[in-house]
N, C-alpha and C. Protein backbone atom coordinates (compact mmCIF):
# COMPACT_ATOMS: atom_id res chain seq x y z
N UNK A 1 -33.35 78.63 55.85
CA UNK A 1 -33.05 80.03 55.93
C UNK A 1 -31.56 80.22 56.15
N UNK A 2 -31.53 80.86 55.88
CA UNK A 2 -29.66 81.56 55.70
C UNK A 2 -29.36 82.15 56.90
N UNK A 3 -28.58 81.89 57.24
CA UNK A 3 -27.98 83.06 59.04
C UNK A 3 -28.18 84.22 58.46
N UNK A 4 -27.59 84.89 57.32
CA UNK A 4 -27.42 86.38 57.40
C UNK A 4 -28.49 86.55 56.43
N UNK A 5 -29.59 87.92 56.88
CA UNK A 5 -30.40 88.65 56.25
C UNK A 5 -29.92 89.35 55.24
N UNK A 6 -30.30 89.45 54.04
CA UNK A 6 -29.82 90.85 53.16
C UNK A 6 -30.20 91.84 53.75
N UNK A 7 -29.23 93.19 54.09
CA UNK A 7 -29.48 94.22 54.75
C UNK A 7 -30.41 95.22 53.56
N UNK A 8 -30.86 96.15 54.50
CA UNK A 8 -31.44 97.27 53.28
C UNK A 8 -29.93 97.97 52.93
N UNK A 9 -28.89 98.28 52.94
CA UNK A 9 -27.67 98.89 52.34
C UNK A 9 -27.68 98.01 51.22
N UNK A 10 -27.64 96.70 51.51
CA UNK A 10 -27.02 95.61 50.30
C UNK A 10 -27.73 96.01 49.50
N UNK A 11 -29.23 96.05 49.48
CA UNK A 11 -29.94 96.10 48.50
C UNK A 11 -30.48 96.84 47.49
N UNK A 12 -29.63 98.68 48.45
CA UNK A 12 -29.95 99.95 47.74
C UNK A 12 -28.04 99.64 47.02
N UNK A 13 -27.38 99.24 47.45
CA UNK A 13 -25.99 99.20 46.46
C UNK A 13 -26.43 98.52 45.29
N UNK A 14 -27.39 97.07 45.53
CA UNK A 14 -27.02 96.70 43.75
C UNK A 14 -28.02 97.34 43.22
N UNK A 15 -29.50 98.17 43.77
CA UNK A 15 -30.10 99.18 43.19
C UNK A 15 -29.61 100.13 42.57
N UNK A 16 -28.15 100.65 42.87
CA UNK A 16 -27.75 101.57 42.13
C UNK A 16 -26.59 101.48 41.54
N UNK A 17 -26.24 100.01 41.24
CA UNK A 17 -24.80 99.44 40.51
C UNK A 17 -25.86 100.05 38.59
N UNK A 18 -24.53 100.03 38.24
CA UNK A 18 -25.03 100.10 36.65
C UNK A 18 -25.72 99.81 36.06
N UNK A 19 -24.88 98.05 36.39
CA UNK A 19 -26.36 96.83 35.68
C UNK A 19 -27.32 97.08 36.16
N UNK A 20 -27.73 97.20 37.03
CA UNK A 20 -29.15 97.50 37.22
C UNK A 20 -29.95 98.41 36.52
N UNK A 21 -29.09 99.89 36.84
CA UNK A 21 -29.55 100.79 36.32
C UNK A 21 -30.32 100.96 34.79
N UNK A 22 -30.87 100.41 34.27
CA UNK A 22 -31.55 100.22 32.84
C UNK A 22 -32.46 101.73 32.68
N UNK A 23 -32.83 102.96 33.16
CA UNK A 23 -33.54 103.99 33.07
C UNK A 23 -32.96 105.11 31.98
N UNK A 24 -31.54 104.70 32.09
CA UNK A 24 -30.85 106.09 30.95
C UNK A 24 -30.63 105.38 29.84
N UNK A 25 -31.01 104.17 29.70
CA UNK A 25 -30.28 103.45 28.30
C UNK A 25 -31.77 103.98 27.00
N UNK A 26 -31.13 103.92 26.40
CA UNK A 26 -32.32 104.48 25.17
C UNK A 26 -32.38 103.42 24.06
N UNK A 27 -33.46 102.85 23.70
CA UNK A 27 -33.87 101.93 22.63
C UNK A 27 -34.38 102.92 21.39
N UNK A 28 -34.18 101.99 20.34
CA UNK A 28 -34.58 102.41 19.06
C UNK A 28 -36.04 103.49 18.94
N UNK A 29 -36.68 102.59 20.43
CA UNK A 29 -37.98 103.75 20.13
C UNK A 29 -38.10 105.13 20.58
N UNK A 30 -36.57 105.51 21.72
CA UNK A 30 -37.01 106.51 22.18
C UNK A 30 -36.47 107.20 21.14
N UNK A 31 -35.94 106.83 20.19
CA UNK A 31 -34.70 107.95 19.55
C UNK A 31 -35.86 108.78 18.45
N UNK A 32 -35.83 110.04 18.48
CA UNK A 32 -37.06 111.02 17.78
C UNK A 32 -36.12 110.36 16.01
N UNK A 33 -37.71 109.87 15.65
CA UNK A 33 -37.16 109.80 13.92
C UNK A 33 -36.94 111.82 13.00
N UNK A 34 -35.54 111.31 12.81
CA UNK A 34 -35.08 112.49 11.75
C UNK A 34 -35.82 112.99 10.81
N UNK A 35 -35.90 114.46 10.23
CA UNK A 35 -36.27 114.70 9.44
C UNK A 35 -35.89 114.41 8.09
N UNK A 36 -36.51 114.11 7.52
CA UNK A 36 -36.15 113.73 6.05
C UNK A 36 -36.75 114.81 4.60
N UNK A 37 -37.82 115.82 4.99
CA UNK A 37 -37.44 116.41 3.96
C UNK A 37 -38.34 116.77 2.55
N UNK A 38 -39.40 114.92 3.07
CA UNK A 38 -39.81 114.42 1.79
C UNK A 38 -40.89 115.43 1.11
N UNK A 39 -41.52 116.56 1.87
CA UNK A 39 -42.48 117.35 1.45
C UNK A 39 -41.51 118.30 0.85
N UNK A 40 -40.82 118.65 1.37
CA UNK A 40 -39.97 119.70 0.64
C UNK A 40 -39.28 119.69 -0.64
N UNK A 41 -39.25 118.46 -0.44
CA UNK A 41 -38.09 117.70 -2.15
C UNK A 41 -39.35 117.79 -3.15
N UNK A 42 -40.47 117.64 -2.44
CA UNK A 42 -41.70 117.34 -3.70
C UNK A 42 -42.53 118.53 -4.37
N UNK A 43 -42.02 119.30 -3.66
CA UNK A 43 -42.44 120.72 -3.61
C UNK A 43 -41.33 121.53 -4.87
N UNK A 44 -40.35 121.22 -4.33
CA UNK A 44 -38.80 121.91 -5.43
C UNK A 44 -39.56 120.89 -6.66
N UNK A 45 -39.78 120.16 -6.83
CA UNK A 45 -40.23 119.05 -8.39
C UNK A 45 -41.10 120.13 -8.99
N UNK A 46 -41.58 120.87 -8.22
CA UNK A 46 -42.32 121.84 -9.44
C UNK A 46 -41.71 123.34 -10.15
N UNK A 47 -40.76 123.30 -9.15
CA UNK A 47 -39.65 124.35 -9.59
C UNK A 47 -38.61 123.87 -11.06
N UNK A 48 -38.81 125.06 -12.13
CA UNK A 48 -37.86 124.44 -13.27
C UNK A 48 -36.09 124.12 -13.00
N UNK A 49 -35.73 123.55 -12.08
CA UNK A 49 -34.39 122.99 -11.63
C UNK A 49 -34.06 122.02 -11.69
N UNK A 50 -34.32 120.91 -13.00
CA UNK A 50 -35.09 119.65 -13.25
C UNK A 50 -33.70 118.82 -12.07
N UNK A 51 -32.68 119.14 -12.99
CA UNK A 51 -31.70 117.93 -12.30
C UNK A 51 -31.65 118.42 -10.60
N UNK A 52 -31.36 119.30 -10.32
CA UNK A 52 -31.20 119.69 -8.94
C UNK A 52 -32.48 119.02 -7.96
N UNK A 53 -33.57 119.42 -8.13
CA UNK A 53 -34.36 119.13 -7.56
C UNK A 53 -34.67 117.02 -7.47
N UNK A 54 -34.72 116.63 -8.41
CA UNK A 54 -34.49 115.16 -8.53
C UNK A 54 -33.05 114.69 -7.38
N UNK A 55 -32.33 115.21 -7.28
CA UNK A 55 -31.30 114.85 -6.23
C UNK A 55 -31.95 114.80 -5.17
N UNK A 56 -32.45 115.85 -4.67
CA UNK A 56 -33.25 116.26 -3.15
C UNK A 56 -34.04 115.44 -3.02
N UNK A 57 -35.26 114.88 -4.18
CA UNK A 57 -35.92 113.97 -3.83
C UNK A 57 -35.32 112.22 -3.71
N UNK A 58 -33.81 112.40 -4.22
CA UNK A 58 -33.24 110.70 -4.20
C UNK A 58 -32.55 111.27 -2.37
N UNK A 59 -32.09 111.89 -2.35
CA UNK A 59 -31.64 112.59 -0.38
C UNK A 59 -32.81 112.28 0.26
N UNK A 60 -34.01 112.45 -0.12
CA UNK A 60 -34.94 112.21 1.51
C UNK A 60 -35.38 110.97 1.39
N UNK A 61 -35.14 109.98 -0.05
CA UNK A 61 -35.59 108.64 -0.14
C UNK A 61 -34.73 108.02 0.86
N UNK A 62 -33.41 108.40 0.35
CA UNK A 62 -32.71 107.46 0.87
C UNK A 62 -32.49 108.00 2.38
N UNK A 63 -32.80 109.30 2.86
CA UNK A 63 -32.82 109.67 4.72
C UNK A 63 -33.82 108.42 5.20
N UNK A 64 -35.04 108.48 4.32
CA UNK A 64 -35.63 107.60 5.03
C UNK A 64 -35.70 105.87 4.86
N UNK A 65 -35.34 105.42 4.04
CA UNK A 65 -34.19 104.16 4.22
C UNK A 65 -33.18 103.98 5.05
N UNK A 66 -32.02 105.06 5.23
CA UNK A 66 -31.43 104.76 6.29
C UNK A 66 -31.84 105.02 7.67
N UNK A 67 -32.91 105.52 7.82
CA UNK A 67 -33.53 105.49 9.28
C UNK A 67 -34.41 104.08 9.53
N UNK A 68 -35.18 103.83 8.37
CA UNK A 68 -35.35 101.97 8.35
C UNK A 68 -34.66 100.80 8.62
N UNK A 69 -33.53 101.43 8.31
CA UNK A 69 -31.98 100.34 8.26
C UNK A 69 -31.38 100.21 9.55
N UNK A 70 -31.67 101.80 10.85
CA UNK A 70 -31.44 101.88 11.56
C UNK A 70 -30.13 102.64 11.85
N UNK A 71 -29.59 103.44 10.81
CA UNK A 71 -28.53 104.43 10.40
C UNK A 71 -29.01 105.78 11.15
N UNK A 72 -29.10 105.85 12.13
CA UNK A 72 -29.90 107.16 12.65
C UNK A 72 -28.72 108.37 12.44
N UNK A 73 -27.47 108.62 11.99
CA UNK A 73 -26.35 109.45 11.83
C UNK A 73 -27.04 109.34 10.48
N UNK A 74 -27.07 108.57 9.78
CA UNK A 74 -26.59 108.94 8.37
C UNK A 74 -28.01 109.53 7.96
N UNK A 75 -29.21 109.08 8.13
CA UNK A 75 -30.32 109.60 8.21
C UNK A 75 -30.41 111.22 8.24
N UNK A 76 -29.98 111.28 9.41
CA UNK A 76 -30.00 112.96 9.88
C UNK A 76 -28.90 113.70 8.63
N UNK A 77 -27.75 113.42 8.15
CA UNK A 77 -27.05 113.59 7.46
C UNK A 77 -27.65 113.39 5.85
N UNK A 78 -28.31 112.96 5.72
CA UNK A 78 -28.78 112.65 3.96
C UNK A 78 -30.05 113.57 4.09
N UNK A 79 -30.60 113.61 5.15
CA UNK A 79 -32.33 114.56 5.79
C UNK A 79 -31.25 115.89 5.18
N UNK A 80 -29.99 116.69 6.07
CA UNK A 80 -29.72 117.45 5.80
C UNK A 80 -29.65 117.94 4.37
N UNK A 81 -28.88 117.12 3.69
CA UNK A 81 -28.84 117.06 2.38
C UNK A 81 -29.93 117.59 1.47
N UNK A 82 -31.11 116.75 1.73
CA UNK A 82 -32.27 116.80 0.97
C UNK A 82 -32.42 118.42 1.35
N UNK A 83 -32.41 118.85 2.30
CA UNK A 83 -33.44 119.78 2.90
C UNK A 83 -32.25 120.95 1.65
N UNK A 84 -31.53 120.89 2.04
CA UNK A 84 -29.56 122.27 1.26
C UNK A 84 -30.29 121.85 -0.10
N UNK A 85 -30.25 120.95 -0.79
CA UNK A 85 -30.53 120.16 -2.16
C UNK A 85 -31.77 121.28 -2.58
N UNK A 86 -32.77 120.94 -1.81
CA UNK A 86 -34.22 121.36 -2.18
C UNK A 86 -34.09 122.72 -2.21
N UNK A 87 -33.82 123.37 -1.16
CA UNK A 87 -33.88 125.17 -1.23
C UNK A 87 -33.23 125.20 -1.99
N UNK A 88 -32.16 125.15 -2.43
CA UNK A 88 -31.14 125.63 -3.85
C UNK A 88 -31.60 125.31 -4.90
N UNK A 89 -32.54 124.50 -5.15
CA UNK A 89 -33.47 124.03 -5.77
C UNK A 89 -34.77 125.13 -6.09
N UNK A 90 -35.10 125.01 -5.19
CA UNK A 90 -36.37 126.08 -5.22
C UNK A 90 -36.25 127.83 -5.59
N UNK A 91 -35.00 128.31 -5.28
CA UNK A 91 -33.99 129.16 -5.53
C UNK A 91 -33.78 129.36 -6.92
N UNK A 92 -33.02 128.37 -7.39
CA UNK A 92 -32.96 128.39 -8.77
C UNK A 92 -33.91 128.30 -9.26
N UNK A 93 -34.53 127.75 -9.33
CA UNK A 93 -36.38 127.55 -10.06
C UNK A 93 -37.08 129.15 -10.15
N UNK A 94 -36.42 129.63 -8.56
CA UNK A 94 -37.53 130.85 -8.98
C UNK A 94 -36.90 131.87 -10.03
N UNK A 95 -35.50 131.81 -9.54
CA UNK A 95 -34.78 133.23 -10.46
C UNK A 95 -34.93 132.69 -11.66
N UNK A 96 -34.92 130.88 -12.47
CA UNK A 96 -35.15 130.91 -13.75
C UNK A 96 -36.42 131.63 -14.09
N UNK A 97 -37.75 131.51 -12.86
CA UNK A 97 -38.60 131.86 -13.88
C UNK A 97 -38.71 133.76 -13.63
N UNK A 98 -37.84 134.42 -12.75
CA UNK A 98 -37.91 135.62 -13.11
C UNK A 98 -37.08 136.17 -14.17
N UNK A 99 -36.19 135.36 -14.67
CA UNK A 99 -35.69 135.50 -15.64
C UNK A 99 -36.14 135.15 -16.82
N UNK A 100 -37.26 134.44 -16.90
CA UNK A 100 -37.67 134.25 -17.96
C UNK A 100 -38.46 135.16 -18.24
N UNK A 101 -39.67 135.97 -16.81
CA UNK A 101 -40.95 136.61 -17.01
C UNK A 101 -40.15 138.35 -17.89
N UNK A 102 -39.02 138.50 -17.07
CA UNK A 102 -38.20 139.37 -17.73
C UNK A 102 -37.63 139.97 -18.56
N UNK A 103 -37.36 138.66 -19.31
CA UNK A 103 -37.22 138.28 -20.23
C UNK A 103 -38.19 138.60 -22.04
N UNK A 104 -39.36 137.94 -21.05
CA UNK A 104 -40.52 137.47 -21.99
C UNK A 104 -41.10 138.93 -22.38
N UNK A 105 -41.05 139.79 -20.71
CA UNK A 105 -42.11 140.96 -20.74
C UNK A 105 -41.42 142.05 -21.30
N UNK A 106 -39.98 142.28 -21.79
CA UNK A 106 -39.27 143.19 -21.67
C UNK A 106 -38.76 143.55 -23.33
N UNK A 107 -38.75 142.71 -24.25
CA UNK A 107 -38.73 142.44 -25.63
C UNK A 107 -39.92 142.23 -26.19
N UNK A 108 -39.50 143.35 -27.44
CA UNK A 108 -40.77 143.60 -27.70
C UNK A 108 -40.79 142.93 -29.33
């Protein structure tokens, strides 16, 4: 046995040194997976915006590849993408086809 006891002070100091501290550090699992989009991109595919909409759906492929890869910035950033991509997408799709129904119904 050792002359000197570890005191309870000693033992609440390295309790609350850094290293110890492991409770605020965050692992891969706590981090909430990003949105990516992918229902939405598949949804604009039926809107007539052929090229536009095909972008949105290569944006949420690749959001969710780089969240596989472990890119959690770029993820959230390409998710964004898809999501801007798709509504402008879906947007255009609709005014083509009110422009077409307009079009169609209005000439005689």
């Amino acid at each position: 046995m050792s002359q000197y006891a570890p005191s309870s002070d000693f033992k609440r100091a390295l309790d609350s040194s850094p290293e110890a501290n492991t409770d605020d550090d965050k692992t891969e699992e706590d981090v909430p997976k990003p949105q990516n989009y992918l229902w939405l991109a598949i949804v604009a595919c039926f809107c007539p915006a052929y090229p536009i909409n095909i972008v949105a759906l290569v944006f949420s492929i690749m959001a969710q590849n780089s969240y596989e890869d472990g890119d959690i910035e770029g993820s959230k950033r390409l998710g964004r993408n898809a999501k801007w991509v798709a509504v402008a997408s879906i947007i255009i799709g609709l005014l083509v086809i009110a422009i077409s129904c307009t079009v169609h119904f209005t000439w005689k």
